[in-house]
C-alpha atoms as a PDB file:
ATOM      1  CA  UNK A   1     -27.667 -56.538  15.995  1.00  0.00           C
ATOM      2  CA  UNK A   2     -29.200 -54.009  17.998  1.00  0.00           C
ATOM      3  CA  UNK A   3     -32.754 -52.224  16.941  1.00  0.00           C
ATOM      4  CA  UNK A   4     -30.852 -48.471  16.866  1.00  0.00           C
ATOM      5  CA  UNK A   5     -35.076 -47.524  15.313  1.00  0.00           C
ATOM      6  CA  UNK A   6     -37.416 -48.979  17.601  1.00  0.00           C
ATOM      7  CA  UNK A   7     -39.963 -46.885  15.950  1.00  0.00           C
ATOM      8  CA  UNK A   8     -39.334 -48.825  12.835  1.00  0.00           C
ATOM      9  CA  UNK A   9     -40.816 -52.421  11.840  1.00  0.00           C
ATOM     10  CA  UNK A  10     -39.123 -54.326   9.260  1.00  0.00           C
ATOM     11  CA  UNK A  11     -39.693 -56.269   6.460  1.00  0.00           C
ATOM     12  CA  UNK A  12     -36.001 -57.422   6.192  1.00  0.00           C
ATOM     13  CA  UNK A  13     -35.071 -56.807   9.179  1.00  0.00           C
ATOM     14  CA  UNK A  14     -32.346 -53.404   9.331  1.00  0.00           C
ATOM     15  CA  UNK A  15     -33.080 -53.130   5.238  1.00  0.00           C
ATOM     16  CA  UNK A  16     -36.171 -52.683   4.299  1.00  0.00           C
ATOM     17  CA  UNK A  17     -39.352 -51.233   6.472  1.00  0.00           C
ATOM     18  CA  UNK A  18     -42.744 -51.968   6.966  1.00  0.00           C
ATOM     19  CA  UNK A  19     -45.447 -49.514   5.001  1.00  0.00           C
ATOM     20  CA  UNK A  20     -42.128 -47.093   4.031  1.00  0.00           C
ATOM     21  CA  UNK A  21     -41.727 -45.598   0.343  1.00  0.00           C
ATOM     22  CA  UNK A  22     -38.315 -46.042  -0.330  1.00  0.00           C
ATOM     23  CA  UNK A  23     -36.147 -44.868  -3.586  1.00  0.00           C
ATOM     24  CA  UNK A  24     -33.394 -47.309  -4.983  1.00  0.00           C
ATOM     25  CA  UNK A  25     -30.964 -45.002  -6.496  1.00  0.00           C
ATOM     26  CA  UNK A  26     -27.971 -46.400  -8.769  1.00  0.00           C
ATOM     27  CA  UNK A  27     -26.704 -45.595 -12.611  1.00  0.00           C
ATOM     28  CA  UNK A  28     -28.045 -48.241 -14.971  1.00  0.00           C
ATOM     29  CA  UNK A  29     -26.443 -51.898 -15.198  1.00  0.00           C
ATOM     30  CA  UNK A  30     -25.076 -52.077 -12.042  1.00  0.00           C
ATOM     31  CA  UNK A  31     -27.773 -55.069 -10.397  1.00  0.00           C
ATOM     32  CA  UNK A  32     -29.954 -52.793  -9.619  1.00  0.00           C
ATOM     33  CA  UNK A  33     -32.554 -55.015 -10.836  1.00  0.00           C
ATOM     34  CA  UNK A  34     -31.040 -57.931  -9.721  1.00  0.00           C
ATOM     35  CA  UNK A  35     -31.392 -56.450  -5.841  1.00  0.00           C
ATOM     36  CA  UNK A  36     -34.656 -55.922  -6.298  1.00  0.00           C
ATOM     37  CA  UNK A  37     -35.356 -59.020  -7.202  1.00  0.00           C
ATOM     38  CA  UNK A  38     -33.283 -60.671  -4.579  1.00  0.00           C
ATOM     39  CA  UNK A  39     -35.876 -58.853  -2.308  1.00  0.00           C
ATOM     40  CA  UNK A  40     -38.560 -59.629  -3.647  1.00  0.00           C
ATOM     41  CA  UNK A  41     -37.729 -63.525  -3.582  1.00  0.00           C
ATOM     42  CA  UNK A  42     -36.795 -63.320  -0.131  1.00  0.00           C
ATOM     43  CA  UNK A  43     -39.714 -61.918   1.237  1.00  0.00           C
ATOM     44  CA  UNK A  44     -41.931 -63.751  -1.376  1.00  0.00           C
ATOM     45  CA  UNK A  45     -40.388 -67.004   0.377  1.00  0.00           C
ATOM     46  CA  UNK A  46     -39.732 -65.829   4.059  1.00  0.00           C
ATOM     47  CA  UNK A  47     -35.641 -66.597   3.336  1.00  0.00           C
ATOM     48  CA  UNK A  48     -33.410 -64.541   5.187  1.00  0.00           C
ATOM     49  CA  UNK A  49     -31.394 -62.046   3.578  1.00  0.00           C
ATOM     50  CA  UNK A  50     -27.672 -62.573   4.651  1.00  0.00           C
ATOM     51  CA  UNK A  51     -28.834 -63.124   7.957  1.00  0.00           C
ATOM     52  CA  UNK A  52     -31.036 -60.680   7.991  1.00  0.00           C
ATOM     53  CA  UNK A  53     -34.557 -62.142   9.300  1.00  0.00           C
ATOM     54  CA  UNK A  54     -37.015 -61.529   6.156  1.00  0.00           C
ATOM     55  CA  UNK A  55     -41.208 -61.446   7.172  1.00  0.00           C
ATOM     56  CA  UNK A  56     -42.821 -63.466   4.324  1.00  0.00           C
ATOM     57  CA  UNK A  57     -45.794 -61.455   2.535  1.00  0.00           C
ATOM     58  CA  UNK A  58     -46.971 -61.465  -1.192  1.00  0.00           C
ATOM     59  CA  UNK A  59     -45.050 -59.328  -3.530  1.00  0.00           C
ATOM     60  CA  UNK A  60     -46.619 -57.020  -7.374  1.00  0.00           C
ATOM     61  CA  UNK A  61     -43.315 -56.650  -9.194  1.00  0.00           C
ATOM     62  CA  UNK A  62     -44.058 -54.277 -11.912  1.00  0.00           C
ATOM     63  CA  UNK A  63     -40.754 -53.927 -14.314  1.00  0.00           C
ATOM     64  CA  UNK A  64     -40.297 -51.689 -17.639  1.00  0.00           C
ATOM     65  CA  UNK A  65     -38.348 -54.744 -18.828  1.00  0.00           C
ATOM     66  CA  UNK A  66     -39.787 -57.591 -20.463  1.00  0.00           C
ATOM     67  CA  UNK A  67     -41.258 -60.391 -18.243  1.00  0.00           C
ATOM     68  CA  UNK A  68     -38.975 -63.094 -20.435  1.00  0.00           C
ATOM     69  CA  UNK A  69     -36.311 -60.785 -19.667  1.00  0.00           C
ATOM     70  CA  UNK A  70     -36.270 -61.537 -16.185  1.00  0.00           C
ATOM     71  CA  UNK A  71     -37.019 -65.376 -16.303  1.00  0.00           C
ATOM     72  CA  UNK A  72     -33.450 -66.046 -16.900  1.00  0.00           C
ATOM     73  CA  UNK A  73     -32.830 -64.091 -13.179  1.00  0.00           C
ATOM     74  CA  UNK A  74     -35.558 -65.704 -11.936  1.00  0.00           C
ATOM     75  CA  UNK A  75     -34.240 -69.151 -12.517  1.00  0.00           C
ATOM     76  CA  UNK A  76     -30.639 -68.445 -11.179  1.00  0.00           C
ATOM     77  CA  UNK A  77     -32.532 -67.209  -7.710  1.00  0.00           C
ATOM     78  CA  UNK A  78     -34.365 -70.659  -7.376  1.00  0.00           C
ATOM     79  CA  UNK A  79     -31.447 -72.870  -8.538  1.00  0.00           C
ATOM     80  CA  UNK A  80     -28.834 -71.406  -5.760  1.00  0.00           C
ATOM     81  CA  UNK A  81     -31.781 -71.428  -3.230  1.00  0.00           C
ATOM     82  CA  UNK A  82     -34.143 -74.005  -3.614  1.00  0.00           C
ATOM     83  CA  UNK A  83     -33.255 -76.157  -1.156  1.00  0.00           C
ATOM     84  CA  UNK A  84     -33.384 -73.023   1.635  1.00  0.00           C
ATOM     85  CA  UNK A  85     -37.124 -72.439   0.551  1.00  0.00           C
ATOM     86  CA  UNK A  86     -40.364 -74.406   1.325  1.00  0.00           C
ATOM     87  CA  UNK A  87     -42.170 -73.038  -1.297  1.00  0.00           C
ATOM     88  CA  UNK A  88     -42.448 -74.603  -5.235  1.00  0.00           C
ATOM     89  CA  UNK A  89     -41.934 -71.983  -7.837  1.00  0.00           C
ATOM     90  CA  UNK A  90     -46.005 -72.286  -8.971  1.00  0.00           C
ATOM     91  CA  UNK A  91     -46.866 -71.578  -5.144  1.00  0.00           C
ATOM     92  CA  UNK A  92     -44.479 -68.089  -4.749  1.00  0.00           C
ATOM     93  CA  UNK A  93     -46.730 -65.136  -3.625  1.00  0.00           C
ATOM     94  CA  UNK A  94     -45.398 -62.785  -6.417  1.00  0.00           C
ATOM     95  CA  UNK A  95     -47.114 -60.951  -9.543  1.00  0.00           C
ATOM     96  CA  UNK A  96     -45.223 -59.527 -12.304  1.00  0.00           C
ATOM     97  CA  UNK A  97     -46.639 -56.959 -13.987  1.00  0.00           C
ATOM     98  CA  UNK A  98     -44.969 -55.427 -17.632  1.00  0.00           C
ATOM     99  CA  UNK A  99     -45.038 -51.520 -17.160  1.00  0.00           C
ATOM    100  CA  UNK A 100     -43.456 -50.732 -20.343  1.00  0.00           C
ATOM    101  CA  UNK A 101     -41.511 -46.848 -20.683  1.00  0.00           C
ATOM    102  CA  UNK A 102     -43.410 -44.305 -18.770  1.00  0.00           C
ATOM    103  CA  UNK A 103     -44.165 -41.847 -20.878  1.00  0.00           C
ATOM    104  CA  UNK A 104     -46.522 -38.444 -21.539  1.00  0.00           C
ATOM    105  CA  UNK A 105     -48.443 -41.045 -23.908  1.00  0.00           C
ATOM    106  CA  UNK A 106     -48.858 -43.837 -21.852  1.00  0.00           C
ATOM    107  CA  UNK A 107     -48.478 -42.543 -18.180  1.00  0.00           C
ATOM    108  CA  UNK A 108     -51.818 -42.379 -16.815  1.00  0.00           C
ATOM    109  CA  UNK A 109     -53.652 -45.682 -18.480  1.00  0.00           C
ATOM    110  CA  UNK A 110     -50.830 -47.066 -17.127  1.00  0.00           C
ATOM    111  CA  UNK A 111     -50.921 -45.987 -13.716  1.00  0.00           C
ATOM    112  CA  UNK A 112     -54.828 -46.394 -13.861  1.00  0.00           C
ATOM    113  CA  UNK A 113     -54.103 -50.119 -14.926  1.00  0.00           C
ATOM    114  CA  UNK A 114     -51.799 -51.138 -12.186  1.00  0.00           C
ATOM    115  CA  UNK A 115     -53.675 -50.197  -9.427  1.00  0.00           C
ATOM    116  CA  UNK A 116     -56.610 -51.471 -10.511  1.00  0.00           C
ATOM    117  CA  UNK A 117     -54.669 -54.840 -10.839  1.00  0.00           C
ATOM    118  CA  UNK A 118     -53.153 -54.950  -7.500  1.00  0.00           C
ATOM    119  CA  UNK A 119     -56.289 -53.881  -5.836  1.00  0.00           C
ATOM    120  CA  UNK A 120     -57.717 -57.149  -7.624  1.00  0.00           C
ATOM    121  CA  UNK A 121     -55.390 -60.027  -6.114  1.00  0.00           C
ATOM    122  CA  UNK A 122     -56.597 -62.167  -3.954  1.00  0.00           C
ATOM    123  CA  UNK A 123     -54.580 -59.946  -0.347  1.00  0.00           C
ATOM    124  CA  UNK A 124     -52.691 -56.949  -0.822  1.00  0.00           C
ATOM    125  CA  UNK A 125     -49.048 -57.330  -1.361  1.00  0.00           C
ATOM    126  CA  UNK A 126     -47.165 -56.276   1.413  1.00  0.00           C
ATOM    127  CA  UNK A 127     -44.170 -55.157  -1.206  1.00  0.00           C
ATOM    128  CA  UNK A 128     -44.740 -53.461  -4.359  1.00  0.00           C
ATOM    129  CA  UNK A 129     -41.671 -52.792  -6.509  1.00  0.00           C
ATOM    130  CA  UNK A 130     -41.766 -49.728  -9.479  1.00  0.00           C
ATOM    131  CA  UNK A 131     -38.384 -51.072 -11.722  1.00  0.00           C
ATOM    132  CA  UNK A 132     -39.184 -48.661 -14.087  1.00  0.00           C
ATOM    133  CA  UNK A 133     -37.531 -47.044 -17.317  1.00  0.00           C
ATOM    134  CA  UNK A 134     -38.971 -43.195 -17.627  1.00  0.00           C
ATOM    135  CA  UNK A 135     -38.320 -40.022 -18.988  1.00  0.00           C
ATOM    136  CA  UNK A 136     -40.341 -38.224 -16.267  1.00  0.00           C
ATOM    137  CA  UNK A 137     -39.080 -39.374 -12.559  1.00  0.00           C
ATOM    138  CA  UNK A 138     -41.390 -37.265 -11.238  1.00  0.00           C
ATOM    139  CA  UNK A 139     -44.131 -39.179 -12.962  1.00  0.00           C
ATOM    140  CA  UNK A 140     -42.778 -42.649 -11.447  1.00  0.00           C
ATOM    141  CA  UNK A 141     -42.406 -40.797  -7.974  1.00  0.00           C
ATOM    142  CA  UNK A 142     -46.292 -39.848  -8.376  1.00  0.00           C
ATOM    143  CA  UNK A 143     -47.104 -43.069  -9.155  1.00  0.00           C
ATOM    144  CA  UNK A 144     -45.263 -44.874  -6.487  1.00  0.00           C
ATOM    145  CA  UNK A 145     -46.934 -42.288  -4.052  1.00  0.00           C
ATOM    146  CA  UNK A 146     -50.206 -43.001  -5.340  1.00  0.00           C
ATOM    147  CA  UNK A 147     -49.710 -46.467  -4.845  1.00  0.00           C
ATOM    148  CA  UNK A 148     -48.134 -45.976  -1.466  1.00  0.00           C
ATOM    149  CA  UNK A 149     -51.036 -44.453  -0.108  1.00  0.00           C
ATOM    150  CA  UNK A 150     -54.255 -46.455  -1.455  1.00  0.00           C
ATOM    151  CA  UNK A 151     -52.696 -49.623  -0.109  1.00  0.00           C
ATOM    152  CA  UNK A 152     -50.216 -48.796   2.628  1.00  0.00           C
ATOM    153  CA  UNK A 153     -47.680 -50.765   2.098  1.00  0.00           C
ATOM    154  CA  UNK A 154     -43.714 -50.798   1.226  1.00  0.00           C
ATOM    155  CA  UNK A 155     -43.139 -49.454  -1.969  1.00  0.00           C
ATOM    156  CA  UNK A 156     -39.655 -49.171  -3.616  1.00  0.00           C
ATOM    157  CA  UNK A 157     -39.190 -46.832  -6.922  1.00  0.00           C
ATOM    158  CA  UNK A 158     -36.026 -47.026  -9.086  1.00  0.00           C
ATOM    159  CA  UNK A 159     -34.025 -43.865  -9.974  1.00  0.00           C
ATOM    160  CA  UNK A 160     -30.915 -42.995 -11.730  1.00  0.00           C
ATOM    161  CA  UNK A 161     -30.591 -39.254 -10.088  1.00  0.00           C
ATOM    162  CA  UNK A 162     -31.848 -36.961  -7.395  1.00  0.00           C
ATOM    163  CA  UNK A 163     -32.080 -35.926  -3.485  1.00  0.00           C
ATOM    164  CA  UNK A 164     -34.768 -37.658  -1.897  1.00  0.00           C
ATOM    165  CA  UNK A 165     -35.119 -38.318   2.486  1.00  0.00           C
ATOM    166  CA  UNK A 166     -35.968 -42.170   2.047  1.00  0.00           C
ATOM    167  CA  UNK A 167     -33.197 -43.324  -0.360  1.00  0.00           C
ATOM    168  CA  UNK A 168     -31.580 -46.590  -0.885  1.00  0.00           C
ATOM    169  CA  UNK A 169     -28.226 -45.835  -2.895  1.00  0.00           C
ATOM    170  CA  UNK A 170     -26.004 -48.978  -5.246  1.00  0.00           C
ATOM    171  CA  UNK A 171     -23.215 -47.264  -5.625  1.00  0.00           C
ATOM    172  CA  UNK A 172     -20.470 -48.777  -7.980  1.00  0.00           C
ATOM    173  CA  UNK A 173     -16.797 -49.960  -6.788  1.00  0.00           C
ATOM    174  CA  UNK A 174     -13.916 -50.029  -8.563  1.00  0.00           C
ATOM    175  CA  UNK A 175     -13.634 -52.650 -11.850  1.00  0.00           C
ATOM    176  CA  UNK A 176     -12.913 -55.939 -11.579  1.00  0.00           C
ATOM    177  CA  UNK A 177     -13.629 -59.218 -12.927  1.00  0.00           C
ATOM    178  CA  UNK A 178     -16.707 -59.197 -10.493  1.00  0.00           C
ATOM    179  CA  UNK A 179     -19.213 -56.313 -10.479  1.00  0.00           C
ATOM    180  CA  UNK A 180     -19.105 -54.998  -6.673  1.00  0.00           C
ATOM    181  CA  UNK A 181     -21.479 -52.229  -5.600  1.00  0.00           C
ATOM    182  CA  UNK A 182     -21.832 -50.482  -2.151  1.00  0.00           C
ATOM    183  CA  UNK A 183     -25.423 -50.736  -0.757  1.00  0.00           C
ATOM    184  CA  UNK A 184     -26.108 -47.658   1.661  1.00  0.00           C
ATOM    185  CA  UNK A 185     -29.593 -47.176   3.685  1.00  0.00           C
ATOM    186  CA  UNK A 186     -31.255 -44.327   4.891  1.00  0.00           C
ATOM    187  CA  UNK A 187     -29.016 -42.650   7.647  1.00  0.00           C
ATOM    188  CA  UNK A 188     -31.900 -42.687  10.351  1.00  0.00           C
ATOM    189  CA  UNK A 189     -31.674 -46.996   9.734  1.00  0.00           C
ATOM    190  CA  UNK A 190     -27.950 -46.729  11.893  1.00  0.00           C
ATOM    191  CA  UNK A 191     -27.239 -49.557   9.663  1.00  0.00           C
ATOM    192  CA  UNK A 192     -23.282 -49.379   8.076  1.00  0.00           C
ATOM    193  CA  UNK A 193     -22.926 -49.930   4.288  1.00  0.00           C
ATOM    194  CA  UNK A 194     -23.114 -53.545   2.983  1.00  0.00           C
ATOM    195  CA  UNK A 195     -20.504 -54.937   0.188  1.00  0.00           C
ATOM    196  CA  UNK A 196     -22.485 -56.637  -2.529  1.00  0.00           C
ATOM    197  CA  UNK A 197     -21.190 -58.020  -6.011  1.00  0.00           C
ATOM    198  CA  UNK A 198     -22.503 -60.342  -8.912  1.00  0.00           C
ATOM    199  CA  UNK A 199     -22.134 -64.060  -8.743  1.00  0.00           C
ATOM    200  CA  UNK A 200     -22.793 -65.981 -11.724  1.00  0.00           C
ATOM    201  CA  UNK A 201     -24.585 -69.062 -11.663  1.00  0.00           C
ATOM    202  CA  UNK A 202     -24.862 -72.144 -14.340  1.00  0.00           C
ATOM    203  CA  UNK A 203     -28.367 -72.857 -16.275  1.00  0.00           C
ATOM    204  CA  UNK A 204     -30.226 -75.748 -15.586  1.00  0.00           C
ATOM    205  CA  UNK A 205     -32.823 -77.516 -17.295  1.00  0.00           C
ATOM    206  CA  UNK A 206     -35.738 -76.633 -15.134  1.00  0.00           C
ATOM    207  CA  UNK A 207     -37.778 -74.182 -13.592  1.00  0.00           C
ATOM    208  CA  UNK A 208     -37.668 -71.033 -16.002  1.00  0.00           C
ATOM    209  CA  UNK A 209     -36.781 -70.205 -19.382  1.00  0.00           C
ATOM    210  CA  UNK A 210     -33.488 -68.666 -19.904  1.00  0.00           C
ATOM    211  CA  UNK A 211     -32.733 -65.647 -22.123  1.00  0.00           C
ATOM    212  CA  UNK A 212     -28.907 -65.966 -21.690  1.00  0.00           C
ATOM    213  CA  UNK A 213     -26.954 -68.492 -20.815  1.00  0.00           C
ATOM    214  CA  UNK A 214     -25.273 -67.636 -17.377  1.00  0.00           C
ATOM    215  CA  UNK A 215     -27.246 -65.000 -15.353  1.00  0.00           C
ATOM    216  CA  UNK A 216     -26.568 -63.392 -11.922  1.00  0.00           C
ATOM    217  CA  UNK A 217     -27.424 -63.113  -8.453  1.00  0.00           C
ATOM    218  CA  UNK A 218     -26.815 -61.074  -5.882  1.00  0.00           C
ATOM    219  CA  UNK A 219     -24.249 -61.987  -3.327  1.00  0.00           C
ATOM    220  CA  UNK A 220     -23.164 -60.472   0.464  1.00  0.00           C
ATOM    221  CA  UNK A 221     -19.443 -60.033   1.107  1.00  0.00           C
ATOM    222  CA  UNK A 222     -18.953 -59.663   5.118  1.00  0.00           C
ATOM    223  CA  UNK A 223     -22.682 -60.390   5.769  1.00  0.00           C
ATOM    224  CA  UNK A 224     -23.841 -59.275   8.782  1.00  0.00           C
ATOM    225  CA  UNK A 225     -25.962 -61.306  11.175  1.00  0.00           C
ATOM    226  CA  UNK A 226     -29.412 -59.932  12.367  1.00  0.00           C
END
């Protein structure tokens, strides 16, 4: 695939760039979540995305939802792809971090909090994902700005609703008996839309606790090569 941005450098390569603040915009329970994490993963690991050449770096994941809540996700991303990755689970460059619901109440200890725990690991992550529940998106944006600037580095920030310039967009297809979504980048990216649905996967015994017992990952229908 051709570089249509050369002014752009990419952390998966035609998806996601380098030191950009980016808005993921879909309704709710449509693997949102699950993208994210998919992302995270990949560039936590180095593993291409559908072909898509992925620069490894150490990702803060900082979700509204429970952390338990996503060890069921977790452990359906290393049993499809553990034998693609070098790393062990214990040795994976990513930090969770449990935001709970933004809030009037809660907002700034919270956004006080996480920044002074990123700017205490050990390098500063090169991805920072905000999957946050809020009743105040500007609040969210404000804090993903905030942390966009003090540590210059891709930040992605969830939303249900609005116009923003930098906006990654999950759009839902029709129903099936697979979830399929429509994945469509920033127009300056000359990138076409990507096909994604759900793919469930078995439990195993290993790894991660599960909440449920079949969870989800992400999967690439007419994948593109990079």
């Amino acid at each position: 695939m051709e570089n249509s941005t050369p002014d752009l450098t990419w952390l998966i390569e035609h998806i996601l760039p380098k030191g950009e603040l980016l808005i993921v915009q879909s309704p709710s329970c449509v693997g949102r979540s699950l993208l994210l994490l998919d992302w995270a993963f990949c560039h936590a690991t180095g593993k291409p995305w559908f072909g898509h050449h992925v620069g490894s770096g150490s990702v803060a994941y900082c979700s509204s939802e429970k952390l338990q809540g996503l060890g069921g996700r977790a452990r359906a991303w290393y049993t499809t792809y553990e034998s693609e990755i070098d790393l062990p689970v214990s040795q994976t460059p990513i930090s969770f971090y449990e935001l709970g619901t933004l809030s009037d109440d809660n907002y700034f200890i919270a956004t006080e909090q996480l920044t002074e725990e990123i700017a205490a690991l050990p390098e500063t992550p090169s991805l920072i994902v905000l999957d946050v529940l809020t009743t105040d998106e500007r609040k969210a944006r404000v804090l993903a700005y905030r942390l966009w600037q003090q540590f210059g580095t891709t930040v992605l920030l969830t939303s249900t609703s609005g116009t923003y310039d930098n906006i990654v967009q999950l759009i839902p297809l029709e129903q099936s008996s697979e979830q399929r979504f429509l994945l469509r980048l920033p127009s300056k990216y000359s990138a076409p839309p990507l096909q994604l649905r759900l793919q469930s996967v078995s439990p195993s015994d290993k790894d991660f606790p599960l909440a449920d017992a079949t969870s989800y990952i992400i999967e690439c229908e007419g994948q593109q090569s990079a």
